[in-house]
PDB file of N, CA and C in Angstrom:
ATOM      1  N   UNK A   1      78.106 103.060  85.290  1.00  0.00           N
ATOM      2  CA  UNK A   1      79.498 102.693  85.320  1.00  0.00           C
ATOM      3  C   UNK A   1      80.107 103.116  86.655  1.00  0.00           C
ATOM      4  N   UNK A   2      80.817 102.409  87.705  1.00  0.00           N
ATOM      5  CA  UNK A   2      81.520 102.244  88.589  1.00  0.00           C
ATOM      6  C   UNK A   2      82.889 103.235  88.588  1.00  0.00           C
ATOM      7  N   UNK A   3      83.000 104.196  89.171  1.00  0.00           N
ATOM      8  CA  UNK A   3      83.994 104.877  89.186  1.00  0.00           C
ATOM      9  C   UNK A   3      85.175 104.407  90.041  1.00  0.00           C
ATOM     10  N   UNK A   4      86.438 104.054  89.165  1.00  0.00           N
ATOM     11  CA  UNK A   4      87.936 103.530  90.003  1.00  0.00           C
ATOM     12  C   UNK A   4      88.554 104.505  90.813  1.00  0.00           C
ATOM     13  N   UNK A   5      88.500 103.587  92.346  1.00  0.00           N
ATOM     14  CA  UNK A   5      89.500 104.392  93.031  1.00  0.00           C
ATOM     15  C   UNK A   5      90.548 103.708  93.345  1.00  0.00           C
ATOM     16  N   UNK A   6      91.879 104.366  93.544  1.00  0.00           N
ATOM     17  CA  UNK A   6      92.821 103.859  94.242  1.00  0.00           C
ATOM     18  C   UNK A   6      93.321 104.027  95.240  1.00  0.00           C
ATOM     19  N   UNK A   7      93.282 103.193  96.134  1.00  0.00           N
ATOM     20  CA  UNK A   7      93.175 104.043  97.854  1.00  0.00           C
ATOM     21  C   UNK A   7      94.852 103.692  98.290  1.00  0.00           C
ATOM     22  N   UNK A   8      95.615 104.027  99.007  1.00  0.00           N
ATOM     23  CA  UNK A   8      97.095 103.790  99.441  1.00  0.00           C
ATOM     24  C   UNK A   8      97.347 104.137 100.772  1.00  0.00           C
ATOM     25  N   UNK A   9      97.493 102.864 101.485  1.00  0.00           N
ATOM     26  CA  UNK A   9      97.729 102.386 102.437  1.00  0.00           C
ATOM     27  C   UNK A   9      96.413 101.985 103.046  1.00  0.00           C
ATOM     28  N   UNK A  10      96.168 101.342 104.314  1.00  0.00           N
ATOM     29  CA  UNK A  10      95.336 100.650 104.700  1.00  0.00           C
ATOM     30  C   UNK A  10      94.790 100.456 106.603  1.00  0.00           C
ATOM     31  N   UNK A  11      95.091 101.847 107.091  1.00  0.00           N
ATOM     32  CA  UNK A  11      94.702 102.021 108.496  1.00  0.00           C
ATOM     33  C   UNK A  11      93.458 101.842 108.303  1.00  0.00           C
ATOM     34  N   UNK A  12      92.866 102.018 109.713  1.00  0.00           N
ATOM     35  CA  UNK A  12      91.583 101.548 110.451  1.00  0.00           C
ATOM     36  C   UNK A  12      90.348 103.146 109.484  1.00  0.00           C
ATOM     37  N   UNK A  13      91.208 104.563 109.383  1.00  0.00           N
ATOM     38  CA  UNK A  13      90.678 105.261 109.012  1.00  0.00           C
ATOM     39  C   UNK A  13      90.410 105.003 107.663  1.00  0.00           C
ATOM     40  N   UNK A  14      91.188 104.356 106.648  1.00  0.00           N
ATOM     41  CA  UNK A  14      91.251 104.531 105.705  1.00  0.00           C
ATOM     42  C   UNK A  14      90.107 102.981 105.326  1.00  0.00           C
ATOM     43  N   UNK A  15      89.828 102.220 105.863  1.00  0.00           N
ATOM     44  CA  UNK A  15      88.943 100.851 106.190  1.00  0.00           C
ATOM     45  C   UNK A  15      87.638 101.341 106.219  1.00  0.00           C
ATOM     46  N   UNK A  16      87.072 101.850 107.141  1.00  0.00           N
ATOM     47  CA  UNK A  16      86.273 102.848 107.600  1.00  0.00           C
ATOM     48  C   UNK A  16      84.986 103.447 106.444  1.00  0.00           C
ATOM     49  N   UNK A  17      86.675 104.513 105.868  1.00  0.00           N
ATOM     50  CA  UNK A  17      85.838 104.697 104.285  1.00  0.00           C
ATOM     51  C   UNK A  17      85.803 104.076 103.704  1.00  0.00           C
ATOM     52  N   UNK A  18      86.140 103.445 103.342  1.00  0.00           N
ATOM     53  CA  UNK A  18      85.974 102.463 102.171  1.00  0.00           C
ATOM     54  C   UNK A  18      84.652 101.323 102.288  1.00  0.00           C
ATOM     55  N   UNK A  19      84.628 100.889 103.571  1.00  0.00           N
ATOM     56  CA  UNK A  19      83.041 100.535 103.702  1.00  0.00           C
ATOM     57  C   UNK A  19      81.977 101.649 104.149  1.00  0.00           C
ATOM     58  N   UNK A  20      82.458 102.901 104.432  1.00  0.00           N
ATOM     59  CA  UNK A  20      81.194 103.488 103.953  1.00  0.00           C
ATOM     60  C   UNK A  20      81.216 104.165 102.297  1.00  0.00           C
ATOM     61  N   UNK A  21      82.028 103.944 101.746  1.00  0.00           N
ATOM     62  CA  UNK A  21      81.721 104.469 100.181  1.00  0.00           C
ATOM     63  C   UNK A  21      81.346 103.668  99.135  1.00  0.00           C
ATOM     64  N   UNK A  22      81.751 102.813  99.861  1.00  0.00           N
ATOM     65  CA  UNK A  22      80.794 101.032  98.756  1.00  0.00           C
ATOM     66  C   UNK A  22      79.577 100.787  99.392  1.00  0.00           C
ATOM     67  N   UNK A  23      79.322 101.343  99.986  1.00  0.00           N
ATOM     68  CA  UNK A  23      77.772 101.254 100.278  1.00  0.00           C
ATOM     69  C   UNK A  23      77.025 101.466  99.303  1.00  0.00           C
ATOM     70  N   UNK A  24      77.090 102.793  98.513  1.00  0.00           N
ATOM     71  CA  UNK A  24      76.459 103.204  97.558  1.00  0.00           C
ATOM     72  C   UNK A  24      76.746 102.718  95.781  1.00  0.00           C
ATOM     73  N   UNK A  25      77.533 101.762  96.153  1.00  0.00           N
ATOM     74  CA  UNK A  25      77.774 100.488  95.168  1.00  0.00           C
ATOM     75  C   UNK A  25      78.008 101.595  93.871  1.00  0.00           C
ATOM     76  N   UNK A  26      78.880 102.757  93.733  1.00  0.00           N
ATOM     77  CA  UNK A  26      79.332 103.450  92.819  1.00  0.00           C
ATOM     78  C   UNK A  26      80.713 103.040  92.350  1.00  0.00           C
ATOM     79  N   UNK A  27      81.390 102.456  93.430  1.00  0.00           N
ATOM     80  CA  UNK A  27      82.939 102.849  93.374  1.00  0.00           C
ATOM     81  C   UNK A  27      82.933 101.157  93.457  1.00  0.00           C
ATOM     82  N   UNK A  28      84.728 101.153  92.800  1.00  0.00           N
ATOM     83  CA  UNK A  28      85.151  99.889  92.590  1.00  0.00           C
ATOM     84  C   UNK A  28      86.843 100.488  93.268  1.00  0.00           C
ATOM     85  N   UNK A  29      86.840  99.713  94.291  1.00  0.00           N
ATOM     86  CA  UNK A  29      88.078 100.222  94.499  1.00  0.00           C
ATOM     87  C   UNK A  29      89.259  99.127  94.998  1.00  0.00           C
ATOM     88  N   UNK A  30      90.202  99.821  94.406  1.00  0.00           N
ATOM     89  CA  UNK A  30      92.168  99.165  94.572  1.00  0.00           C
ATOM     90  C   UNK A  30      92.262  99.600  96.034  1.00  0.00           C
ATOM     91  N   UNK A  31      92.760  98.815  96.872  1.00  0.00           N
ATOM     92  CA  UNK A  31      93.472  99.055  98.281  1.00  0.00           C
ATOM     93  C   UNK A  31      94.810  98.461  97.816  1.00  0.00           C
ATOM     94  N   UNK A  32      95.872  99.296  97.872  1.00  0.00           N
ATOM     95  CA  UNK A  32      97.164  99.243  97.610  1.00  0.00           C
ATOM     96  C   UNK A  32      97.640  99.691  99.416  1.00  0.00           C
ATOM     97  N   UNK A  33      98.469  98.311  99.648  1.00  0.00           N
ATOM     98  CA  UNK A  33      98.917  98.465 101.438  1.00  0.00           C
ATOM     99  C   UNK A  33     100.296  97.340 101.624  1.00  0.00           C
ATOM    100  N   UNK A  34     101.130  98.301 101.770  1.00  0.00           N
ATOM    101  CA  UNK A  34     102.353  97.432 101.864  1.00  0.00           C
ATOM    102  C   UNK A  34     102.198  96.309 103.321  1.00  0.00           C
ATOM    103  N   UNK A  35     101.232  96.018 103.869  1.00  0.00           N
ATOM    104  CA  UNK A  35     101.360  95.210 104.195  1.00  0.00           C
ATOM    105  C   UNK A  35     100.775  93.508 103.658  1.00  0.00           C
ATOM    106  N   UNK A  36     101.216  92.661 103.835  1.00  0.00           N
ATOM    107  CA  UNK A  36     100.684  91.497 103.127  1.00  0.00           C
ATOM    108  C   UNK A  36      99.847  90.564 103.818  1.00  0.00           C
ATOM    109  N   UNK A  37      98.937  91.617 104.708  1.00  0.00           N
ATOM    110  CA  UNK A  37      97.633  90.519 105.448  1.00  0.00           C
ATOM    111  C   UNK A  37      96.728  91.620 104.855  1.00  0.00           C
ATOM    112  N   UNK A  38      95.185  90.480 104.624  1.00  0.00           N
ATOM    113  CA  UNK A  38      94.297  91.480 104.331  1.00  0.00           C
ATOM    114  C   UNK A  38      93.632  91.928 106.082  1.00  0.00           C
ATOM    115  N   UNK A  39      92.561  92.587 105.419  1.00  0.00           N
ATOM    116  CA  UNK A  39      91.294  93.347 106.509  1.00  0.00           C
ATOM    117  C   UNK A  39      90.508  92.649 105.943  1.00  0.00           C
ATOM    118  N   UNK A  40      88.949  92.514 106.459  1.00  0.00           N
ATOM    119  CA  UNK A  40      87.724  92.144 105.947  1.00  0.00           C
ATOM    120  C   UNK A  40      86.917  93.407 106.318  1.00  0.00           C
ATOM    121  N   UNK A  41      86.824  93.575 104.777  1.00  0.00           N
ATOM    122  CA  UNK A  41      85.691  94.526 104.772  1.00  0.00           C
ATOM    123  C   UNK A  41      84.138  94.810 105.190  1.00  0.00           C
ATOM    124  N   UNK A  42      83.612  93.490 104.986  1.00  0.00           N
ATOM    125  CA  UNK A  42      82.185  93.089 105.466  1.00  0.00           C
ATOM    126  C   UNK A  42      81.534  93.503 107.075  1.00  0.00           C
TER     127      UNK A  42
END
């Protein structure tokens, strides 16, 4: 089972982790970012 995170806000640091912590295909995670363009994670 996939452990939920909820991450808040969406800088370059906070990008970063998030593709290195889905690497290990554990985590399912919410990016909550008041801005309304995405990033690409890939």
């Amino acid at each position: 089972m996939k452990k939920h995170t909820v991450v808040i806000g969406g800088g370059f640091a906070v990008i970063n982790l998030i593709k290195t912590i889905t690497k290990s295909n554990e985590f399912l995670i919410t990016l909550v970012n008041r801005n309304n363009y995405h990033f690409s994670l890939s």
